[in-house]
N, C-alpha and C. Protein backbone atom coordinates (compact mmCIF):
# COMPACT_ATOMS: atom_id res chain seq x y z
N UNK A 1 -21.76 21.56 18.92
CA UNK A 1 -22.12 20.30 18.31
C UNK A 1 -21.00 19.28 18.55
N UNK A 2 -21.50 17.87 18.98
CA UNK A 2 -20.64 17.22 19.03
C UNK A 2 -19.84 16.31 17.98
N UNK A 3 -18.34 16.30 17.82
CA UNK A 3 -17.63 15.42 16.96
C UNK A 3 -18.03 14.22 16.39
N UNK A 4 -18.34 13.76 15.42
CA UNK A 4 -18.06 11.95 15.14
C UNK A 4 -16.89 11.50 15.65
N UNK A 5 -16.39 10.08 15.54
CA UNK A 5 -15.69 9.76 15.25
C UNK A 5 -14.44 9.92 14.50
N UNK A 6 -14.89 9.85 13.59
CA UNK A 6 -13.89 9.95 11.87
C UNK A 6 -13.59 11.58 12.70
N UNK A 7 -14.26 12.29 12.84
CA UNK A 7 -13.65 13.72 12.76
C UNK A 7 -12.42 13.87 13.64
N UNK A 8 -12.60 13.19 14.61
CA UNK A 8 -11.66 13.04 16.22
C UNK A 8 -10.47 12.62 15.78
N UNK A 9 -10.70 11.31 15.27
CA UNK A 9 -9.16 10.12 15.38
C UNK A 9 -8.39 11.25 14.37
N UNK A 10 -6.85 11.80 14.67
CA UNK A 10 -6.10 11.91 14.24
C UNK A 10 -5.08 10.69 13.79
N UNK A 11 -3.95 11.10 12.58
CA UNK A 11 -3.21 9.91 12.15
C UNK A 11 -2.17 9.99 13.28
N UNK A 12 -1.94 8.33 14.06
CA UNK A 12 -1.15 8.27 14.78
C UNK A 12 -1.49 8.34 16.39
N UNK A 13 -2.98 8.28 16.40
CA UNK A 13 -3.51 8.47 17.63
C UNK A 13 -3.30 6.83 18.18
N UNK A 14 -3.56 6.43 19.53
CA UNK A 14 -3.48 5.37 19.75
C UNK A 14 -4.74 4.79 20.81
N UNK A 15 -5.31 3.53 20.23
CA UNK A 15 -6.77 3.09 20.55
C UNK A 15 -6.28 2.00 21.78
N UNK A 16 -7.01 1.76 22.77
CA UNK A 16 -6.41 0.72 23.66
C UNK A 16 -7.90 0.08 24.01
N UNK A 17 -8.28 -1.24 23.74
CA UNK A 17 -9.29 -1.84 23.86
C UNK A 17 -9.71 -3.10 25.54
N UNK A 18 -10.89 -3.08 25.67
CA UNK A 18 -11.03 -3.34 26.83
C UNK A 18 -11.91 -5.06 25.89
N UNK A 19 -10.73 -5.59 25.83
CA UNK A 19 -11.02 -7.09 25.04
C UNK A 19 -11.86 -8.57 25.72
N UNK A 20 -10.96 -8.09 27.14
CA UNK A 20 -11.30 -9.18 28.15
C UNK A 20 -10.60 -10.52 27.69
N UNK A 21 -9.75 -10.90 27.02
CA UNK A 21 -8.83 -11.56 26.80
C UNK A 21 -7.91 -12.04 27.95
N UNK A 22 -6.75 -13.13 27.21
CA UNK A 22 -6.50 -14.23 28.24
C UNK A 22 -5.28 -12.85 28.70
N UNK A 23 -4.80 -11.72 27.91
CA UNK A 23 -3.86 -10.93 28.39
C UNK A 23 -4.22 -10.30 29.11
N UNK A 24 -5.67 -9.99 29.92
CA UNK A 24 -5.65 -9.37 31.04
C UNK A 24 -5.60 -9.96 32.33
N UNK A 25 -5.29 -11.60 32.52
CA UNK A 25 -4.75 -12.60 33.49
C UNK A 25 -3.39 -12.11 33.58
N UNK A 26 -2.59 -12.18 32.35
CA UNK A 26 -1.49 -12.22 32.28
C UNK A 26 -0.42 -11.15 32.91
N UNK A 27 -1.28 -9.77 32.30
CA UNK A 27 -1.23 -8.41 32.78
C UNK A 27 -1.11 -8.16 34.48
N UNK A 28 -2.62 -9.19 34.88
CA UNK A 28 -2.26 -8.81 36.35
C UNK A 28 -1.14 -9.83 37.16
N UNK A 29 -0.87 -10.91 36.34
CA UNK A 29 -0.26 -11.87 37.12
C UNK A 29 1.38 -10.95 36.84
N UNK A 30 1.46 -9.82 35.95
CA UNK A 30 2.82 -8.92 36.07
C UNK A 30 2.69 -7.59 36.55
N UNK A 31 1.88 -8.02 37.46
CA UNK A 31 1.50 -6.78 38.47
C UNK A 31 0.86 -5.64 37.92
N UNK A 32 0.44 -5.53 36.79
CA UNK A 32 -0.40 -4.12 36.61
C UNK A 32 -1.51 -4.17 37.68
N UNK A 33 -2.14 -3.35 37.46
CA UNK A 33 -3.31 -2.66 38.78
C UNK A 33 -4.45 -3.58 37.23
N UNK A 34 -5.58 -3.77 38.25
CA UNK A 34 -6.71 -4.35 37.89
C UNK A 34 -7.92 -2.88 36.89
N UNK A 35 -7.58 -1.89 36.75
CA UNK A 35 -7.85 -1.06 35.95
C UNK A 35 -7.02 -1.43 34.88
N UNK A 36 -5.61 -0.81 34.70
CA UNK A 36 -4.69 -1.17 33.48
C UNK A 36 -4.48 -2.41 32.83
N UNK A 37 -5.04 -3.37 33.37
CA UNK A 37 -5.30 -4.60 32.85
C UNK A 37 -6.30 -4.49 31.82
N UNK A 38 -7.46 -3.92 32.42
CA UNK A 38 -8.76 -4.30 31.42
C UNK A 38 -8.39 -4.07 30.11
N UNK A 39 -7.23 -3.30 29.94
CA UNK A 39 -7.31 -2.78 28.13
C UNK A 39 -5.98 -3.96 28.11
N UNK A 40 -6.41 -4.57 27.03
CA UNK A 40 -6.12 -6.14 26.45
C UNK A 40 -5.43 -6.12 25.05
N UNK A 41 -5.85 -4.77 24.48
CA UNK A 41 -5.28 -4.98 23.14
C UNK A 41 -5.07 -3.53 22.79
N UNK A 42 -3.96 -3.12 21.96
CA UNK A 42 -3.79 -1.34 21.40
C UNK A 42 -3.53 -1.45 20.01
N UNK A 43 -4.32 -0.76 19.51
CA UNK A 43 -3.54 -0.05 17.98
C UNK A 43 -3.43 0.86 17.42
N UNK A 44 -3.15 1.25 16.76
CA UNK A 44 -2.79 2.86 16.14
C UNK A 44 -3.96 3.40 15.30
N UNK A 45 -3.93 4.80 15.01
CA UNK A 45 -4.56 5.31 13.69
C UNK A 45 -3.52 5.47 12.42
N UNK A 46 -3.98 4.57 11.47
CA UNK A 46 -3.64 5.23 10.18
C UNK A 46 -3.65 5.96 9.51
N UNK A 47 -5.55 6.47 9.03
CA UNK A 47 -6.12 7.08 8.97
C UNK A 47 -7.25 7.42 9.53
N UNK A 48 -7.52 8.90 10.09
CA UNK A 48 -8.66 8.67 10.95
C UNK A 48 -10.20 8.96 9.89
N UNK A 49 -10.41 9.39 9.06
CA UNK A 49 -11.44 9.39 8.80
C UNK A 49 -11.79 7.92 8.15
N UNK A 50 -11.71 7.02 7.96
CA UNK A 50 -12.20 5.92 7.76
C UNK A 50 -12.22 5.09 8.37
N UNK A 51 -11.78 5.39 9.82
CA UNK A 51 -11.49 4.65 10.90
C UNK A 51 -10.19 3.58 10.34
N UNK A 52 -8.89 3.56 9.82
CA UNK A 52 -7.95 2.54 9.53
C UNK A 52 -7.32 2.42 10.37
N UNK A 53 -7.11 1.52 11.13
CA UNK A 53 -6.01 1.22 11.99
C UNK A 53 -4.89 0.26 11.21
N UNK A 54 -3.94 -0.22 12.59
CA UNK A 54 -2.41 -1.03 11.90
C UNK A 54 -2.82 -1.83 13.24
N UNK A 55 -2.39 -2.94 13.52
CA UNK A 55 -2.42 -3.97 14.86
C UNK A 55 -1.68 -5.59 14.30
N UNK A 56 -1.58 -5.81 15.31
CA UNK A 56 -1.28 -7.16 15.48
C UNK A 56 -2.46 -7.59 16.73
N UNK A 57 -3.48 -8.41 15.78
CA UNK A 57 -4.65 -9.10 16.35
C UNK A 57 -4.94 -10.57 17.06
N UNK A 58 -4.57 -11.72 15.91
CA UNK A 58 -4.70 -12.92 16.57
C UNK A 58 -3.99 -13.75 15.49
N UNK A 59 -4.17 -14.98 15.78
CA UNK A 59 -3.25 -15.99 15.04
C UNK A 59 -3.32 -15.77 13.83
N UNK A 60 -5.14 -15.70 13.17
CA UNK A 60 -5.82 -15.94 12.18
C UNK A 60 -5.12 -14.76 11.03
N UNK A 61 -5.39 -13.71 11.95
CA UNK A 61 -4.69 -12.81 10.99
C UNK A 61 -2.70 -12.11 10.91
N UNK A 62 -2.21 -11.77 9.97
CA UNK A 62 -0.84 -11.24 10.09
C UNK A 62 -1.40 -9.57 10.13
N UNK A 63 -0.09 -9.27 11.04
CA UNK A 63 -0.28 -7.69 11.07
C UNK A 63 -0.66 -6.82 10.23
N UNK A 64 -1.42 -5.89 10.07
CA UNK A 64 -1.95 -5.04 9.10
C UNK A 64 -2.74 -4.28 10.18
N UNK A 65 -3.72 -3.63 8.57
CA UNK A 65 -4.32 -2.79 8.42
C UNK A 65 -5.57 -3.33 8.52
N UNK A 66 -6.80 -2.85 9.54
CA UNK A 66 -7.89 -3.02 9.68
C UNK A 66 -9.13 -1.79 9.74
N UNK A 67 -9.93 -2.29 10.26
CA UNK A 67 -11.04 -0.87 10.39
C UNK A 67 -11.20 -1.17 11.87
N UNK A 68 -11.65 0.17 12.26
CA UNK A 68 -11.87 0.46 14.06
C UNK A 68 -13.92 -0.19 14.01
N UNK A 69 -14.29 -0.10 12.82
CA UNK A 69 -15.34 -0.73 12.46
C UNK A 69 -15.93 -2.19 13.38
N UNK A 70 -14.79 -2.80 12.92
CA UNK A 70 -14.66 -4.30 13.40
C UNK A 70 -15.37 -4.50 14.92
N UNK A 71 -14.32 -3.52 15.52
CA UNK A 71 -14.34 -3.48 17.04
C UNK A 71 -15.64 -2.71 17.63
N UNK A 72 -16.31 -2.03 16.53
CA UNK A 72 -17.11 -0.88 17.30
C UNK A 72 -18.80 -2.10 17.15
N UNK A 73 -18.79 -2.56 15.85
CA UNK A 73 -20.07 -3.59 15.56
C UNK A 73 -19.72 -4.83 16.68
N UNK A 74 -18.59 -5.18 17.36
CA UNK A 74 -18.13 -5.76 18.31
C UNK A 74 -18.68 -5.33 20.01
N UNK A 75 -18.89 -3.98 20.03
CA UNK A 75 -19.04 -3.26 21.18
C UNK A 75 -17.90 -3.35 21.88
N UNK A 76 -17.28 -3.85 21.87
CA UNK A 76 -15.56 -3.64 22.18
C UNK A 76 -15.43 -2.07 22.98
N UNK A 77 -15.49 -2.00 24.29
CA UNK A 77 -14.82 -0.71 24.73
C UNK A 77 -13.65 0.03 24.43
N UNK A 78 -13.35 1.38 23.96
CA UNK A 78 -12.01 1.46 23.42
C UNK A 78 -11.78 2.89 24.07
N UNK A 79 -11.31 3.80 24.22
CA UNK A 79 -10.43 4.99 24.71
C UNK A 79 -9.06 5.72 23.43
N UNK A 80 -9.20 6.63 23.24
CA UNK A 80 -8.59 6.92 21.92
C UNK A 80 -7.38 7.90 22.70
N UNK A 81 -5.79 8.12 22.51
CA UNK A 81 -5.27 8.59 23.29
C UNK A 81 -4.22 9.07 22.34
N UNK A 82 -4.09 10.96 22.30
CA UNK A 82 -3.43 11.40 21.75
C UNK A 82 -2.06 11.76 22.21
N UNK A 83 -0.62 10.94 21.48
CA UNK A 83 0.17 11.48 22.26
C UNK A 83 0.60 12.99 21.27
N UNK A 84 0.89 13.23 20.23
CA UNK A 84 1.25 14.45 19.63
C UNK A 84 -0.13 15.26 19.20
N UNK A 85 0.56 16.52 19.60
CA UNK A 85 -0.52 18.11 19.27
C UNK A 85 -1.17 17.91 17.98
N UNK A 86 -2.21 18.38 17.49
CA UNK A 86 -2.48 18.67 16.32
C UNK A 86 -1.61 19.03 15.65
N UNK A 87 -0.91 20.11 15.75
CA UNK A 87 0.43 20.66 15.32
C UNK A 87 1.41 20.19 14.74
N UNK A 88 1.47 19.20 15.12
CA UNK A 88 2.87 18.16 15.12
C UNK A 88 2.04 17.06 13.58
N UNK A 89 1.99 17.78 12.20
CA UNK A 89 1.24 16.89 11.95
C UNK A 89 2.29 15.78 11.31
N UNK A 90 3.54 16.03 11.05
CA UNK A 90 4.30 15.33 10.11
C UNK A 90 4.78 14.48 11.23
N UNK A 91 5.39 14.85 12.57
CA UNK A 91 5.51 13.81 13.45
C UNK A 91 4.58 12.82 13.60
N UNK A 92 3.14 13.15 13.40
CA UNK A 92 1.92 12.14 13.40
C UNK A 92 2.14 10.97 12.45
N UNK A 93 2.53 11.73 10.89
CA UNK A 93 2.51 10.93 9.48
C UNK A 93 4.08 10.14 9.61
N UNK A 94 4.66 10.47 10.52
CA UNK A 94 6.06 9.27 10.55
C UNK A 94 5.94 8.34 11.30
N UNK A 95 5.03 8.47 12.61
CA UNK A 95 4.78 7.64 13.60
C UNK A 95 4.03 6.39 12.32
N UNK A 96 3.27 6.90 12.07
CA UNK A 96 2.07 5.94 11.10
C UNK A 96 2.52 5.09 9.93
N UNK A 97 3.67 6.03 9.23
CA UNK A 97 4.72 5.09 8.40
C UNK A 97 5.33 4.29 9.18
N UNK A 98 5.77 4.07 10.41
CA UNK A 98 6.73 3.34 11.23
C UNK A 98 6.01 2.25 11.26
N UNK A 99 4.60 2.38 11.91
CA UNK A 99 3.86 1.47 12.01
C UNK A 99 3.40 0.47 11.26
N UNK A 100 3.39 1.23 9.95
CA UNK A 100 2.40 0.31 8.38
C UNK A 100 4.22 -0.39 8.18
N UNK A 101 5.19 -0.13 8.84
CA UNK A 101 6.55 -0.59 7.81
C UNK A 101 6.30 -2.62 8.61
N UNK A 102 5.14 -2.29 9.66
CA UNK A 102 5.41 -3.32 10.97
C UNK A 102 4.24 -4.24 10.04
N UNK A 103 3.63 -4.52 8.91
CA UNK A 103 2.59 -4.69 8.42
C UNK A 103 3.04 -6.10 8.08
N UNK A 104 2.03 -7.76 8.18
CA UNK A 104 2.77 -8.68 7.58
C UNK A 104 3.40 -9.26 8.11
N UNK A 105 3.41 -9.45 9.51
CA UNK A 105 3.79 -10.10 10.48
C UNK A 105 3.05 -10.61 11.01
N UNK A 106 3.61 -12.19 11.66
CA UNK A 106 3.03 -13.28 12.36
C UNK A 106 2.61 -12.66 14.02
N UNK A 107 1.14 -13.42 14.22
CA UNK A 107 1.08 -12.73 16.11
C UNK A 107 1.84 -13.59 16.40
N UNK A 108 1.87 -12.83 17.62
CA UNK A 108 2.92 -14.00 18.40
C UNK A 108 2.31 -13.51 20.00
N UNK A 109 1.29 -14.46 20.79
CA UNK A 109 0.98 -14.59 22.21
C UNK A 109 1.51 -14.78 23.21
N UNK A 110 2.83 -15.76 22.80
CA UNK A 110 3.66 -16.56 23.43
C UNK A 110 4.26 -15.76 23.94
N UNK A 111 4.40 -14.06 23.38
CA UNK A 111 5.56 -13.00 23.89
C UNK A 111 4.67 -12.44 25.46
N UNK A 112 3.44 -12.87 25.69
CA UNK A 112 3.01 -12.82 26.52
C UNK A 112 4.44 -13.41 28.17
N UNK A 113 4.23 -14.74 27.88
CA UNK A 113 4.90 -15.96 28.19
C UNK A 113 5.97 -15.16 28.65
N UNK A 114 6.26 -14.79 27.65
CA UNK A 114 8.34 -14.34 28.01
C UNK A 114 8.40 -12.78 28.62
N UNK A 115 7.11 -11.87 28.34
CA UNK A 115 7.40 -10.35 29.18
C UNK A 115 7.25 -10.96 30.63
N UNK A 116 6.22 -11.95 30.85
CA UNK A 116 6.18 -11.77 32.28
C UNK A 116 7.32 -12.67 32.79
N UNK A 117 8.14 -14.00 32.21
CA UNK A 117 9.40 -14.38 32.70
C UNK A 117 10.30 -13.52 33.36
N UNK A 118 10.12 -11.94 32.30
CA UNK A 118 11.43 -11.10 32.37
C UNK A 118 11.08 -10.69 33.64
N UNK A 119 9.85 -10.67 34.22
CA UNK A 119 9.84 -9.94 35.55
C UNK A 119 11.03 -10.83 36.51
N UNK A 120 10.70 -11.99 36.38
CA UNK A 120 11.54 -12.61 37.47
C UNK A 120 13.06 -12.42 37.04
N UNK A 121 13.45 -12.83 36.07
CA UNK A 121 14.68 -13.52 35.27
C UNK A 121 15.69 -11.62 35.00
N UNK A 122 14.92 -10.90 34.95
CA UNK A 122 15.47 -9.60 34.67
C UNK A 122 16.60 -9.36 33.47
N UNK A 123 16.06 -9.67 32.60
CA UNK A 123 16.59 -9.62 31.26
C UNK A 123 16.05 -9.19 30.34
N UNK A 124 16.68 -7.83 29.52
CA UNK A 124 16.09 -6.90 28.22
C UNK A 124 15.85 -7.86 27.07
N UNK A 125 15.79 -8.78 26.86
CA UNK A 125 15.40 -9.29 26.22
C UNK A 125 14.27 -10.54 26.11
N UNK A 126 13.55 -10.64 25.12
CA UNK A 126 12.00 -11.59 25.17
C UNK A 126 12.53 -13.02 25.06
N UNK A 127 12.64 -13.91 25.79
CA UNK A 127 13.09 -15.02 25.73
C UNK A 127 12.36 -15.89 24.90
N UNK A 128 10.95 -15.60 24.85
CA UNK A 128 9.86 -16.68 23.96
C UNK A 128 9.76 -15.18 22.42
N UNK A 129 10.80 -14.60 22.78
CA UNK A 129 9.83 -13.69 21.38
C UNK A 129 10.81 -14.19 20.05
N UNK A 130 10.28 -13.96 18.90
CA UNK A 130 10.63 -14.59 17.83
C UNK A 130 10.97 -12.87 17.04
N UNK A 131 11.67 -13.52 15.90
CA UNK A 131 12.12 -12.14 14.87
C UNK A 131 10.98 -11.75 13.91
N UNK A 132 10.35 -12.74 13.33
CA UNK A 132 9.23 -12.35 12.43
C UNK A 132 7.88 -12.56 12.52
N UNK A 133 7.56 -12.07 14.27
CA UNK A 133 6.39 -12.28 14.98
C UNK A 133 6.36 -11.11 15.86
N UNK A 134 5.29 -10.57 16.25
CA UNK A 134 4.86 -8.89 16.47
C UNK A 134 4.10 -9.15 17.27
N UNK A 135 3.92 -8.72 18.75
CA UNK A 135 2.78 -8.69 19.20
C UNK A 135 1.93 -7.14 19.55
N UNK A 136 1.01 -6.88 19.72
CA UNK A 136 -0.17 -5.82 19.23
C UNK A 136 0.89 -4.98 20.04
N UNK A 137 1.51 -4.50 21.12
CA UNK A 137 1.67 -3.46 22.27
C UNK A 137 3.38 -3.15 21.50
N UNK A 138 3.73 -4.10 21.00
CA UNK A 138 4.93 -4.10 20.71
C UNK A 138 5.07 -3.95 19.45
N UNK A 139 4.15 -3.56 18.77
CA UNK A 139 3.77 -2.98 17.15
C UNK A 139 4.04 -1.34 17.09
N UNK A 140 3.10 -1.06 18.22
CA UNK A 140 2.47 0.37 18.47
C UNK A 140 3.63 1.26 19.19
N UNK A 141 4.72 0.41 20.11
CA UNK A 141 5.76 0.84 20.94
C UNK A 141 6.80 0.80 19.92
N UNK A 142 6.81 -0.06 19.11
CA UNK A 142 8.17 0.17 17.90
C UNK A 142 8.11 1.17 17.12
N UNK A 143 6.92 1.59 16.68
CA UNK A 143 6.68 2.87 15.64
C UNK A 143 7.11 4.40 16.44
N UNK A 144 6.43 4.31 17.60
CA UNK A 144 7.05 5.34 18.94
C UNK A 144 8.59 5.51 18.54
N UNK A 145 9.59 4.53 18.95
CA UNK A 145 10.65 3.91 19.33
C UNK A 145 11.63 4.50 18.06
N UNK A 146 10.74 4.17 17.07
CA UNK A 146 11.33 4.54 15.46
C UNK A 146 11.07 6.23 15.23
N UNK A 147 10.93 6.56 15.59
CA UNK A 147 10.57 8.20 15.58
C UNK A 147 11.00 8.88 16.85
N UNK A 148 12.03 8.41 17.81
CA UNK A 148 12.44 8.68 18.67
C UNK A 148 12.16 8.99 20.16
N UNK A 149 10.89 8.43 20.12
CA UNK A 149 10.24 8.24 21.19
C UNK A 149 10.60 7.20 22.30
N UNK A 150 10.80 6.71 23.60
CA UNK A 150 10.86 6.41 24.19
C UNK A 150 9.68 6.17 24.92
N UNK A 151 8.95 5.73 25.13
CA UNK A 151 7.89 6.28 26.36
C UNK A 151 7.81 5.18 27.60
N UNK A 152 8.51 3.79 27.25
CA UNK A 152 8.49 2.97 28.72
C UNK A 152 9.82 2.58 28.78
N UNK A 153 10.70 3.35 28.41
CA UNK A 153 12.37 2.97 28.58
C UNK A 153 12.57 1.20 29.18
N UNK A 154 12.47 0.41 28.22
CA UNK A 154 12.17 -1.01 27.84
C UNK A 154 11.77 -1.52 26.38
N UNK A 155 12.58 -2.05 25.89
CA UNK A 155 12.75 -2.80 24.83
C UNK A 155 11.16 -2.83 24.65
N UNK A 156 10.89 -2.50 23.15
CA UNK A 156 9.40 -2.74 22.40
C UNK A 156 8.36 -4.11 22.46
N UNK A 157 9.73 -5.45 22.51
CA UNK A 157 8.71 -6.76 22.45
C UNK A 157 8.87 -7.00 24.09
N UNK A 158 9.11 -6.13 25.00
CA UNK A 158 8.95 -5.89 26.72
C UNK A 158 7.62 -5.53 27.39
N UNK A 159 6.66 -4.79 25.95
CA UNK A 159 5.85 -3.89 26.36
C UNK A 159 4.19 -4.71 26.10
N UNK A 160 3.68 -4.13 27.43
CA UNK A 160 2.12 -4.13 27.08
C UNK A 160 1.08 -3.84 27.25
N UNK A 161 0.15 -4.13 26.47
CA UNK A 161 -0.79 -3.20 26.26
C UNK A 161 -1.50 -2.34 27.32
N UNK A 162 -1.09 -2.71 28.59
CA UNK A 162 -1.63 -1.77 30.09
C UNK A 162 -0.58 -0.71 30.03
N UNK A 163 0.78 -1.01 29.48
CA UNK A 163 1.73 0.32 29.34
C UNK A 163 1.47 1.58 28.87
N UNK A 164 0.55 1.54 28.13
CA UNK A 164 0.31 2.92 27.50
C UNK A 164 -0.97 3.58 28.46
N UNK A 165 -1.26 2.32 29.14
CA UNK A 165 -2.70 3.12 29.95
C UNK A 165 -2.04 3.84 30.98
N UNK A 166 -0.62 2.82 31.24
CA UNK A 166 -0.32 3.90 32.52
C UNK A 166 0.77 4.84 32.30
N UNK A 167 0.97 5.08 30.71
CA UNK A 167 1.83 6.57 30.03
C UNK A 167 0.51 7.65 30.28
N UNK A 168 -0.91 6.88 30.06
CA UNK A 168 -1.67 7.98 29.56
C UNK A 168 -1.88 8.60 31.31
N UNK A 169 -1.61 7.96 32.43
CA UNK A 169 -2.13 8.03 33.81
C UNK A 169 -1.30 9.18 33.65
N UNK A 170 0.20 9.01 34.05
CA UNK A 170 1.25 10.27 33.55
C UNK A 170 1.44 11.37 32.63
N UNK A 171 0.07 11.09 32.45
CA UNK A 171 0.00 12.52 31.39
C UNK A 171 0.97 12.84 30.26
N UNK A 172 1.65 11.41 29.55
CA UNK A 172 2.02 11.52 28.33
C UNK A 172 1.18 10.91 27.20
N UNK A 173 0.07 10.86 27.34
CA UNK A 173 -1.03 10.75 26.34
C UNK A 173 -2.26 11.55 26.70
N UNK A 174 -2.67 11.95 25.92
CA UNK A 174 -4.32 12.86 26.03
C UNK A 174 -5.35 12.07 25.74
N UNK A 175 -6.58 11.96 26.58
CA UNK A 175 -7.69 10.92 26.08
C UNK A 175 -8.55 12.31 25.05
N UNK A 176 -8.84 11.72 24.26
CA UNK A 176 -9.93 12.45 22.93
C UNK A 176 -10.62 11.64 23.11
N UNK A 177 -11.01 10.55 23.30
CA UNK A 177 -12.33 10.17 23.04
C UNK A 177 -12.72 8.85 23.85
N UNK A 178 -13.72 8.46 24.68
CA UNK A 178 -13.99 7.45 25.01
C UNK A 178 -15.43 6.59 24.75
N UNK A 179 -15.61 5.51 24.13
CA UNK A 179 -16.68 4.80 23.78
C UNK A 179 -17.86 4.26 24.72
């Protein structure tokens, strides 16, 4: 018999959405491949049986806590990608505290602007990024980052949302589920 949803998403899993947004211009104009582009936006599981996620979305809203709901009555394409074992459940529940600590923050698009500067300019740091502004890839990469993870050896507000598609290419994420 096959899984729901709710049954699948573990806490700490990570969702990467195929938005069609102005970040998948942006994405390819910093050379990702025209696959890793399409996913436009990522966020975490909080909790999986109620579908809760954590993200940084759009202007309108500050970072939080949402439902995977939103996106699914949306038809929003999404891909669900496990980086820790079942096993690992307390590593799961720290990743997810890291994340909710990221809650309440301003978006910030503009960090768009400044990852792809850094391509040319070659500097670890976000030139357009601000201190109390979060953008979605760099929400999901700080909670990693905070639990000792590494996974694109590059500063968190560096990262985006095609990065994790091409951790998951490298086989440091597991796909569980695709929509």
């Amino acid at each position: 018999m096959k899984k729901s949803l709710p049954e699948i998403l573990k806490i700490g899993d990570v969702i990467l959405f195929k938005s069609g947004s102005i970040v998948e211009r942006f994405q390819r104009k910093a050379k990702f491949s025209k696959t890793a582009s399409q996913y436009t936006h990522v966020a975490g599981v909080l909790y999986g049986h109620e579908l809760k996620l954590i993200e940084a979305r759009d202007f309108l809203h500050m970072s939080g806590a949402t439902s995977l709901n939103y996106f699914i009555k949306k038809k929003v394409p999404f891909i669900v990608l496990r980086y820790f074992k079942n096993t690992q459940r307390i590593k799961r529940r720290n990743l997810a505290i890291c994340w909710a600590l990221q809650a309440n923050k301003k978006y910030r698009l503009i960090e768009l602007v400044g990852i792809y500067a850094n391509r040319f300019i070659k500097t670890s740091f976000n030139l357009f990024g601000r201190k109390n502004g979060v953008f979605c890839s760099e929400l999901i990469n700080k909670g990693f980052l905070d639990v000792g993870i590494d996974l694109f050896k590059k500063p968190a507000n560096l990262t985006y949302p095609a990065d994790f598609y091409y951790s998951y290419l490298k086989n440091e994420f597991k796909k569980v589920y695709s929509s």
